[in-house]
Protein backbone atom coordinates (compact mmCIF):
# COMPACT_ATOMS: atom_id res chain seq x y z
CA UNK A 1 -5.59 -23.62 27.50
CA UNK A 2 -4.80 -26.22 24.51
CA UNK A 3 -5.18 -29.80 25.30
CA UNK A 4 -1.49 -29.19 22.94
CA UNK A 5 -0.01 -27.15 25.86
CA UNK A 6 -0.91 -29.48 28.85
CA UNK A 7 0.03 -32.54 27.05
CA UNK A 8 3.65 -30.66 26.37
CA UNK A 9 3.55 -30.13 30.07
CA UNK A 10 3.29 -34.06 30.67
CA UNK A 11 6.54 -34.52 28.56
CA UNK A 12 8.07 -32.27 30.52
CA UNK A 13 7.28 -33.81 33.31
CA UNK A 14 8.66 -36.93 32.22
CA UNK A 15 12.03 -35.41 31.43
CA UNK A 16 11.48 -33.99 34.27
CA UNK A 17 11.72 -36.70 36.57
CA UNK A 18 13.62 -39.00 34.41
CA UNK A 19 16.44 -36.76 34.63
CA UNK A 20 15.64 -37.09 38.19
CA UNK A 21 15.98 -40.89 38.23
CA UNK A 22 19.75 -40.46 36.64
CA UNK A 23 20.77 -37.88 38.36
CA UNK A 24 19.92 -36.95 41.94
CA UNK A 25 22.12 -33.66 41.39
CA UNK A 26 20.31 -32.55 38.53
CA UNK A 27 17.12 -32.94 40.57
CA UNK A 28 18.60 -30.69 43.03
CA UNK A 29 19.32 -28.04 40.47
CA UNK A 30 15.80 -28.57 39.18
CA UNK A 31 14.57 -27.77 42.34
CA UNK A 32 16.78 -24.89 42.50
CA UNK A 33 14.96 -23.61 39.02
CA UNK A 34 11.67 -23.92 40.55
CA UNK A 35 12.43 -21.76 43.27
CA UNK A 36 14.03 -19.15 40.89
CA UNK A 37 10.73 -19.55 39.19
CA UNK A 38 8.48 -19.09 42.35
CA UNK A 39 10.28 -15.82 43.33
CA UNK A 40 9.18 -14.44 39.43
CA UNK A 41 5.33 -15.36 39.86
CA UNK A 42 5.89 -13.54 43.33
CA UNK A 43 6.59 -10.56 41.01
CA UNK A 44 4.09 -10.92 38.56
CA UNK A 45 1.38 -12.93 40.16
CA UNK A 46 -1.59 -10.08 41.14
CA UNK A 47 -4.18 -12.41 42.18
CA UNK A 48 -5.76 -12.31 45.74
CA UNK A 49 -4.33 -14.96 48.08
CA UNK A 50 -1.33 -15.00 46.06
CA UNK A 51 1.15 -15.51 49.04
CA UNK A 52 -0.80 -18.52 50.73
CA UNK A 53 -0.34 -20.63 47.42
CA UNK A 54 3.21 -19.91 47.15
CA UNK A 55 4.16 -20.28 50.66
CA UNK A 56 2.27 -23.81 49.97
CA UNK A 57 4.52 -24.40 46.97
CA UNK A 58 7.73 -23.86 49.17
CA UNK A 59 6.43 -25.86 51.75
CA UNK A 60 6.03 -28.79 49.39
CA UNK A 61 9.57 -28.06 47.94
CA UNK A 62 10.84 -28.47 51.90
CA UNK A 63 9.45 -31.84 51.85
CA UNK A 64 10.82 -33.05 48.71
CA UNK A 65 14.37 -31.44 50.04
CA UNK A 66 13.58 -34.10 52.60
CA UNK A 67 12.78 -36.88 50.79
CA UNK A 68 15.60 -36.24 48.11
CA UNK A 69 17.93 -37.57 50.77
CA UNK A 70 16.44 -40.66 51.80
CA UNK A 71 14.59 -42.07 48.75
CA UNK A 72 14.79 -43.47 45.09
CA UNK A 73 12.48 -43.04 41.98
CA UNK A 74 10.67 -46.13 40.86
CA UNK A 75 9.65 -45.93 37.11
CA UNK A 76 6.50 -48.24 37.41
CA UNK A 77 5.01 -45.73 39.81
CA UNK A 78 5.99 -42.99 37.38
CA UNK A 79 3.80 -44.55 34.83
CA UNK A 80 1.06 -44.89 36.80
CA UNK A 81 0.84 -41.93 38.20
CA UNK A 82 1.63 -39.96 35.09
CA UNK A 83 -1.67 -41.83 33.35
CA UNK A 84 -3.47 -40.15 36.86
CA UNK A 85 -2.34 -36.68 36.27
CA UNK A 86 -3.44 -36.68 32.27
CA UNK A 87 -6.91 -37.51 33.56
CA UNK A 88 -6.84 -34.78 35.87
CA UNK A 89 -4.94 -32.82 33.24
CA UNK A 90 -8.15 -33.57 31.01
CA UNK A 91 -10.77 -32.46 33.56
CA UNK A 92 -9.54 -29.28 33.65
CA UNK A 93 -8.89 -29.00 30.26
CA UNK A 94 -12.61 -29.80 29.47
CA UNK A 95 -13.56 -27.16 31.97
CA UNK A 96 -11.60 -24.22 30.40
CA UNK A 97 -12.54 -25.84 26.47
CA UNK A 98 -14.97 -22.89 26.37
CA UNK A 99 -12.48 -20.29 26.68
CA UNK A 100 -12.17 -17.89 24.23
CA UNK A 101 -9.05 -18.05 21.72
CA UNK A 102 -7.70 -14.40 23.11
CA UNK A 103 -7.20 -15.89 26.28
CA UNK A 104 -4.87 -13.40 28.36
CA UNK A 105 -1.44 -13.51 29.97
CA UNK A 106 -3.41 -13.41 33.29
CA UNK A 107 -4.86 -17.50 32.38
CA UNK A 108 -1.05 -18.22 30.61
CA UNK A 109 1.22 -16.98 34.39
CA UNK A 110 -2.08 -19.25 36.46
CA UNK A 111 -1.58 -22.12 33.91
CA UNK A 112 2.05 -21.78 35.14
CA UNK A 113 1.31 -22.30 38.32
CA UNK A 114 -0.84 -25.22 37.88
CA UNK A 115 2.10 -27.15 36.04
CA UNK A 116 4.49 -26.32 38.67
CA UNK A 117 2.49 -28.11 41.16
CA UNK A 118 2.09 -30.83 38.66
CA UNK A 119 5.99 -31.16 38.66
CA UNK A 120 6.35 -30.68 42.24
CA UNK A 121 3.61 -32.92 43.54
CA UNK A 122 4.91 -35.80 40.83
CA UNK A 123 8.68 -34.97 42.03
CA UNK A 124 7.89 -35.63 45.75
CA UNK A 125 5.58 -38.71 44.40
CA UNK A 126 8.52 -40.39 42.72
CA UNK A 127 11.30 -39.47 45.51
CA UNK A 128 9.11 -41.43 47.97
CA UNK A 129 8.73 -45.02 48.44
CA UNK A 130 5.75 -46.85 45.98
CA UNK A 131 3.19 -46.80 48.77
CA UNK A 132 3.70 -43.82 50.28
CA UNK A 133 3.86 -41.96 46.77
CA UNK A 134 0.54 -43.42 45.72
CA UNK A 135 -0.56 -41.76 49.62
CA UNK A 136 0.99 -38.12 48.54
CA UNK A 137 -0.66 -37.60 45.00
CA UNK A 138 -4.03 -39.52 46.38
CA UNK A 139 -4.26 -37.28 49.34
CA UNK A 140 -3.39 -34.28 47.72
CA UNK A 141 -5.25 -34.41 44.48
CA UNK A 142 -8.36 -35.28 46.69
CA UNK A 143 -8.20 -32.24 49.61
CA UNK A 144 -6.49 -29.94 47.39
CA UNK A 145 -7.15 -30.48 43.11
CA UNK A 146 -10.78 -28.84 42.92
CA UNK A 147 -10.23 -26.16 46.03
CA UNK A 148 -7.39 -24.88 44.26
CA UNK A 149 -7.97 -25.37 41.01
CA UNK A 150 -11.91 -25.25 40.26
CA UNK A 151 -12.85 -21.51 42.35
CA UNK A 152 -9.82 -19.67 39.83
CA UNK A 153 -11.17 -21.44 36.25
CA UNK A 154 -15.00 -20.38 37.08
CA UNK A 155 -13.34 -16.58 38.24
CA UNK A 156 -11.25 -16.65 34.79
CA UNK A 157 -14.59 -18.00 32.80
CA UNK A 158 -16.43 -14.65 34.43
CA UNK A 159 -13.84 -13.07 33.63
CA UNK A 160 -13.68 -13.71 30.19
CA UNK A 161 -17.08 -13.78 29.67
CA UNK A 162 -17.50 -9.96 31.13
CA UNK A 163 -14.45 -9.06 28.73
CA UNK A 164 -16.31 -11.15 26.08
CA UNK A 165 -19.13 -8.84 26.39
CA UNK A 166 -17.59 -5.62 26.31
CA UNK A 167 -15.55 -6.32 23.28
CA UNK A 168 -18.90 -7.20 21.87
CA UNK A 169 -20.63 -4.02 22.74
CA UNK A 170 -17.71 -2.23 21.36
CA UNK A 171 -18.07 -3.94 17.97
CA UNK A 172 -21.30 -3.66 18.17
CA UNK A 173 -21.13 0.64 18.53
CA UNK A 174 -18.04 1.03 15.91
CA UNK A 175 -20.62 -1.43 13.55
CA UNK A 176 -23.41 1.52 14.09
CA UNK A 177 -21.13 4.14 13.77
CA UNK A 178 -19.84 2.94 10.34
CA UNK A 179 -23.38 2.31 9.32
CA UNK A 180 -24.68 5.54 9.98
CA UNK A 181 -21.08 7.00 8.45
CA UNK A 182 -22.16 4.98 5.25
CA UNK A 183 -25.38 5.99 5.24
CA UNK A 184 -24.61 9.92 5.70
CA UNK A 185 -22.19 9.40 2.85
CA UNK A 186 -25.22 8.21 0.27
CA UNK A 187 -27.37 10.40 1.35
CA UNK A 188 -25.08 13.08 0.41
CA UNK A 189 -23.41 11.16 -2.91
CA UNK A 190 -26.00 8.93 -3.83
CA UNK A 191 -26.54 10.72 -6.64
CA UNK A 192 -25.06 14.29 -8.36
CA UNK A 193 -26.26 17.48 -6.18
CA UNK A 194 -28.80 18.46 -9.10
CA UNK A 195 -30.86 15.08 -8.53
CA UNK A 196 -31.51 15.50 -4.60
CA UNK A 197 -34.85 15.49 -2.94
CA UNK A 198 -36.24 18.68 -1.43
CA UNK A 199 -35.42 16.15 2.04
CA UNK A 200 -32.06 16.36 1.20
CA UNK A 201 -31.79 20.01 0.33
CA UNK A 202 -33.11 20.79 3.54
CA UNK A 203 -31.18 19.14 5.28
CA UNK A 204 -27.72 20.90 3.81
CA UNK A 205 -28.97 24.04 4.52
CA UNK A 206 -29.85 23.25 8.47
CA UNK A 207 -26.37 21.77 8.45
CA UNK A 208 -24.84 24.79 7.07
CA UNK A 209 -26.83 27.57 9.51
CA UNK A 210 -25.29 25.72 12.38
CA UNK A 211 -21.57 26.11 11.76
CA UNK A 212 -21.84 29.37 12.33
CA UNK A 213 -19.22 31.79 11.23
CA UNK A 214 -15.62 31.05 12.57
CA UNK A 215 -14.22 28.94 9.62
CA UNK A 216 -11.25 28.32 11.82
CA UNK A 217 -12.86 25.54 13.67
CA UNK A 218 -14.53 23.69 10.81
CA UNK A 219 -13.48 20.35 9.55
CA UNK A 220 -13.64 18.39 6.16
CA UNK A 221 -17.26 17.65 6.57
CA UNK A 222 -18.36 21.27 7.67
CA UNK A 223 -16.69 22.52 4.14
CA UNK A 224 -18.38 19.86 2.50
CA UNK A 225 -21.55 21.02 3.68
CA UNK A 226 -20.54 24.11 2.54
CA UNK A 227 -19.38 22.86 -0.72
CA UNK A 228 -22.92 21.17 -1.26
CA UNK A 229 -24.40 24.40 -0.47
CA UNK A 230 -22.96 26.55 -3.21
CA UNK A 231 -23.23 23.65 -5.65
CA UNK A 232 -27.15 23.62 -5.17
CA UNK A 233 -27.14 27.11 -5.65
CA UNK A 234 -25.34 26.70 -8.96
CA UNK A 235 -22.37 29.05 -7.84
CA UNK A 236 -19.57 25.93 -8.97
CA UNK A 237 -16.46 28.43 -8.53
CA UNK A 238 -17.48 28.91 -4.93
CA UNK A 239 -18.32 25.17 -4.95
CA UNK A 240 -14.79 24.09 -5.76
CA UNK A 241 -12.86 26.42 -3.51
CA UNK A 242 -14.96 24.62 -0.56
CA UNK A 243 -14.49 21.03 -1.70
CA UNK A 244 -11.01 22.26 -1.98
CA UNK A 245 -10.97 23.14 1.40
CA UNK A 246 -12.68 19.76 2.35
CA UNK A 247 -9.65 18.02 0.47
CA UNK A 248 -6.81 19.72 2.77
CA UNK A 249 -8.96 18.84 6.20
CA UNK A 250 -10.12 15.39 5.68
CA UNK A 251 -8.63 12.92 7.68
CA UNK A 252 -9.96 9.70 6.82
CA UNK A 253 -11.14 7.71 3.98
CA UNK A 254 -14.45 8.56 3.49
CA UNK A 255 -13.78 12.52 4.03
CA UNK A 256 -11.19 12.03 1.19
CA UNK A 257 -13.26 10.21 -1.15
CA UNK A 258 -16.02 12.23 -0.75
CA UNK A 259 -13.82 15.38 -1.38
CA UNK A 260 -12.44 13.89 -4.54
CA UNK A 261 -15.94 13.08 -5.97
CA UNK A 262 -17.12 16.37 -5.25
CA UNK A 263 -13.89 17.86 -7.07
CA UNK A 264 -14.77 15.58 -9.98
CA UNK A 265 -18.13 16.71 -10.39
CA UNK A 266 -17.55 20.36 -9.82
CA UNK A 267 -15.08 20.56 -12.64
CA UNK A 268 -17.62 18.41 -14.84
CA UNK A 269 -20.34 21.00 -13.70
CA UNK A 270 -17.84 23.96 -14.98
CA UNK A 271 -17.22 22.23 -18.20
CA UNK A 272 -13.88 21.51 -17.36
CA UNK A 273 -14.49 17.86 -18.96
CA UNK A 274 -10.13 16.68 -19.41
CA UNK A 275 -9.73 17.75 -16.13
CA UNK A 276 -12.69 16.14 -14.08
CA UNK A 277 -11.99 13.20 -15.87
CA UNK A 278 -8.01 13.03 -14.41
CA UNK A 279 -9.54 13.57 -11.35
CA UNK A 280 -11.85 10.73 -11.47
CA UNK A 281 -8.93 8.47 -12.77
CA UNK A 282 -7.21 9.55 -9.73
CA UNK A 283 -10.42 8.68 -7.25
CA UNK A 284 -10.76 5.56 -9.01
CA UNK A 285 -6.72 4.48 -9.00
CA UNK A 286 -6.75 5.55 -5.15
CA UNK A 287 -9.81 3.68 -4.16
CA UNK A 288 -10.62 0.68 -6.29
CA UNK A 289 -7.88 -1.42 -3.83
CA UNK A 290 -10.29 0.11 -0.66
CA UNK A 291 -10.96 -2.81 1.38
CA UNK A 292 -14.05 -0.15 2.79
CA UNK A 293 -17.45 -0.08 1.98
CA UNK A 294 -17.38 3.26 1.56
CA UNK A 295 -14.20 3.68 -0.65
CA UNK A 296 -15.50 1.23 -2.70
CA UNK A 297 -19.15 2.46 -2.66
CA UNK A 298 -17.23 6.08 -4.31
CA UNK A 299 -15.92 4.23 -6.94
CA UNK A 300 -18.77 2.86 -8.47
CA UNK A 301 -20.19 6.54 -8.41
CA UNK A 302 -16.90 7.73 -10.53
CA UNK A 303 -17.07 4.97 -12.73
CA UNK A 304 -20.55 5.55 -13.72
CA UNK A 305 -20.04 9.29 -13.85
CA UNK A 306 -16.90 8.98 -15.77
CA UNK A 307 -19.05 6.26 -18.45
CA UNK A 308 -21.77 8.79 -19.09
CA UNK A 309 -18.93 11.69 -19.80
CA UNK A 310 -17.18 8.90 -22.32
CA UNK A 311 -20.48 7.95 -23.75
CA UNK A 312 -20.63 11.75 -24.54
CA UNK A 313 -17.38 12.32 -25.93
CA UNK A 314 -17.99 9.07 -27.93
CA UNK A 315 -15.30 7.36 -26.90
CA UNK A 316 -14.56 3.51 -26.05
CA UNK A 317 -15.81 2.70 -21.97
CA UNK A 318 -14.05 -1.47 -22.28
CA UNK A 319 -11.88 -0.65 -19.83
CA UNK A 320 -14.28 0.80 -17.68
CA UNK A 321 -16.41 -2.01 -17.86
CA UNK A 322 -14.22 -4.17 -17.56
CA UNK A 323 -12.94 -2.68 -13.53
CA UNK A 324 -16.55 -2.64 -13.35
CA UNK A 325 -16.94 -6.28 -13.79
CA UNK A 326 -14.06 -7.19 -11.87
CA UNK A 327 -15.04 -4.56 -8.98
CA UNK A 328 -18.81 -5.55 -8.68
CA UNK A 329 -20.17 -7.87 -11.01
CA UNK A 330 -21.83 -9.61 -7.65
CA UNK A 331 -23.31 -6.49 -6.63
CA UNK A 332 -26.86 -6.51 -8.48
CA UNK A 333 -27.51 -2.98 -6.53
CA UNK A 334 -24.87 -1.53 -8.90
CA UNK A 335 -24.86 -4.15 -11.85
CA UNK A 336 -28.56 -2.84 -12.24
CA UNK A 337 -27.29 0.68 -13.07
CA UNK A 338 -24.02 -0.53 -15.75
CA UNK A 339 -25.37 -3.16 -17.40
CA UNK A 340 -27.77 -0.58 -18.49
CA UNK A 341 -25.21 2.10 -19.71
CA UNK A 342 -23.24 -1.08 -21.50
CA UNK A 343 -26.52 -1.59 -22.98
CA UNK A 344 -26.49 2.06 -24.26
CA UNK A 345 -23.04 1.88 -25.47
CA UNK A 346 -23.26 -1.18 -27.54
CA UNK A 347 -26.95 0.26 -29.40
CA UNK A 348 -24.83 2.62 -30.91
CA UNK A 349 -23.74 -0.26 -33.01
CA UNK A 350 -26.54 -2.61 -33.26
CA UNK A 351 -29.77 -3.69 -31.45
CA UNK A 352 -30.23 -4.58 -28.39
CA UNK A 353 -33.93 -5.26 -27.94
CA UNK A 354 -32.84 -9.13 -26.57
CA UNK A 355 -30.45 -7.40 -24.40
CA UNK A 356 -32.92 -4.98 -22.43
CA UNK A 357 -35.23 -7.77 -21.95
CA UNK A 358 -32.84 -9.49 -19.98
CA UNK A 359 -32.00 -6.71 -17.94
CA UNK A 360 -35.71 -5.89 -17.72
CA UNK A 361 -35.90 -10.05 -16.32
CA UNK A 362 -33.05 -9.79 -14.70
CA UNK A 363 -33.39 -6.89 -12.63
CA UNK A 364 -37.33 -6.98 -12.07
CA UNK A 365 -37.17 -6.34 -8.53
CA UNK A 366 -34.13 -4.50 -7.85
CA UNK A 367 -34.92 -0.84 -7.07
CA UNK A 368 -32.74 2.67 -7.62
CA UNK A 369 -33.84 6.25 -5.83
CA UNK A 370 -32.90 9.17 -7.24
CA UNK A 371 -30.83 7.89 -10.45
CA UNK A 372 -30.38 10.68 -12.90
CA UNK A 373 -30.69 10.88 -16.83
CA UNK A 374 -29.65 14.24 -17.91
CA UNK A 375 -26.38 12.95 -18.41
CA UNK A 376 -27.60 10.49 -20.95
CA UNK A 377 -30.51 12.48 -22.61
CA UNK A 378 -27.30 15.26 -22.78
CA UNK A 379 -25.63 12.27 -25.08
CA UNK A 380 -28.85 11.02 -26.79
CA UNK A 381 -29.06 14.87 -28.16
CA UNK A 382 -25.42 14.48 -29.84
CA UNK A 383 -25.63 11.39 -32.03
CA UNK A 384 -25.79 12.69 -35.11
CA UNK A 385 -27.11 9.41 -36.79
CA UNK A 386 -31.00 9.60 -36.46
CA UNK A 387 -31.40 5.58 -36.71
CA UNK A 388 -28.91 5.31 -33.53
CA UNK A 389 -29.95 8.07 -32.08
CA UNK A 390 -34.24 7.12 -32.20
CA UNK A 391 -33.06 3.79 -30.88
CA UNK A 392 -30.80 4.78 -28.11
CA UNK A 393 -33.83 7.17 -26.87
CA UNK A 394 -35.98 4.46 -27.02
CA UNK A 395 -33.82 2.23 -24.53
CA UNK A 396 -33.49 5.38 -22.06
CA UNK A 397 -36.98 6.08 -22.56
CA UNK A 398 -38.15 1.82 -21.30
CA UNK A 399 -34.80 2.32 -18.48
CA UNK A 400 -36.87 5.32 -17.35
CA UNK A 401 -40.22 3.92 -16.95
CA UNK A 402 -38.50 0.69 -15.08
CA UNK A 403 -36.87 3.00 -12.69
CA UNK A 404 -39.57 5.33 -12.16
């Protein structure tokens, strides 16, 4: 608990028993409220020994009943005493300053407690005579204070601490399970279908033989297994009726994204060049907000594929570049890969020998698996201008050996 929140219960304190000092009456009512509040933490309260404290707490009230009737408040006692109870207020505040910030309702109803007996004990302190207050908060804060107070902060410490760590563990599982999400997802996107390893084949085809045969049951990754499958095989009308079917189950991000890309490509693969490239404007629209790694990780896949079918079609990729900069232009991992096709796109127009040494500097030890240049050999083949097009084969030709 706040050092904020105890020294709020101080002032309260103070009105507390200033109000007390005015008004006897008021007092009484006071005391009334207290009971009132006793009889709710009787409810609620759900530690062990819960009944011995409170029947303590009533006890006290009995005495200050007592005293109500035969004594006055003097203020310079208030003072001093109030000056005793923020040092013990400060004690215990050091003791709990370790407590983590999501401390529970459990620690707010005990904290409760505690100020209640603050009020009570300084009530009955300032309805008694100077000496004998000094007597009641002396004797009580030194039998009482740590036996009540000390055993319940170390069992709330444990207790937060075991909470602390399974929170922790949780985190730390979800953390794995994300990773190995993300990492399933490359393996399966990092690059178009027609540029996996033999590893990655394999493993499709294992992942296909075990869904066996009752389509009923399969979700949006079993049909984009199957998807992958027929898109090795080159059979892309099969291909897109199965990343269809992905599309309708998937259920989270990732399974949509995923779906989408595989849409985009499979239309691309069928020649259908307008219509993959709506679909990658959708993917790209949808996703580029993502706040996931893996959302985001699919968009810098459609931007690149959606560059190389512009750099084809020989049309203008600014505004492509331009998400692309605003998207990643921190991420050398993916800078490596557009800086080169910007590269590309501008030696259409002029040289760029300065620029691909920079990249060459700039990117010396950043590494890419399984990057693909069909799609940009497919472009280098339709420039019709042999001085652009000798020059533009050139830069693939150094981009190649780099990423070799």
């Amino acid at each position: 608990m706040s050092k904020i929140i105890f020294k709020l219960l101080i002032i309260i304190m103070i009105l507390l028993t200033t109000t007390y000092a005015n008004n006897q009456k008021e007092m009484q009512n006071n005391l009334t409220n207290i009971k009132i509040e006793l009889e709710k933490i009787k409810i609620i309260q759900k530690y062990e020994n819960k009944d011995l404290k409170i029947k303590e707490i009533e006890l006290s009230i009995k005495n200050l009943e007592n005293r109500l009737n035969s004594s006055q408040l003097n203020n310079n006692t208030i003072e001093n005493n109030f000056q005793k109870y923020d040092e013990i207020i400060k004690r215990q505040d050091a003791r709990i300053s370790d407590l983590n910030a999501s401390i529970n309702n459990d620690i707010t109803l005990y904290t409760s407690m505690i100020a209640i007996l603050f009020i009570i004990i300084s009530i009955g302190s300032y309805t008694a005579s100077s000496n004998e207050n000094e007597n009641f908060v002396k004797a009580w804060l030194d039998e009482k204070a740590d036996e009540v107070f000390e055993p319940k902060v170390d069992e709330y410490l444990q207790q937060l601490k075991d909470e602390s760590n399974t929170v922790l563990k949780q985190i730390e599982q979800e953390a794995s399970k994300l990773n190995q999400e993300h990492k399933e997802m490359i393996d399966k996107i990092g690059s178009k279908p027609d540029n996996y390893s033999n590893k990655q084949r394999d493993k499709i085809y294992k992942d296909v033989k075990r869904l066996g045969n009752n389509s009923d049951l399969y979700n949006s990754n079993d049909w984009y297994s199957k998807y992958l499958q027929k898109y090795l095989e080159k059979d892309f009308e099969k291909a897109l009726v199965y990343v269809e079917k992905a599309l309708d189950k998937a259920t989270t991000e990732t399974e949509l994204a995923m779906s989408l890309y595989g849409k985009c490509i499979t239309l691309e693969a069928l020649d259908r060049r307008e219509e993959s490239l709506g679909e990658y404007d959708k993917l790209i629209n949808k996703f580029s907000t993502s706040e996931t790694k893996n959302g985001l990780e699919i968009v810098a896949f459609a931007l690149k594929d959606k560059i190389e079918i512009l750099l084809i079609d020989n049309k203008d990729i600014e505004k492509e570049l331009e998400l692309v900069n605003k998207l990643f232009s921190s991420d050398t991992k993916k800078m490596i890969k557009f800086s080169m096709l910007e590269i590309l796109y501008k030696a259409q127009k002029e040289n760029q020998d300065k620029a691909v040494a920079d990249w060459m500097q700039e990117y010396k030890d950043i590494t890419l698996d399984n990057f693909g240049f069909s799609e940009l050999d497919e472009w280098n083949e339709t420039i019709e201008d042999e001085e652009i097009k000798l020059r533009v084969k050139n830069y693939i030709d150094e981009f190649k050996k780099r990423l070799a």
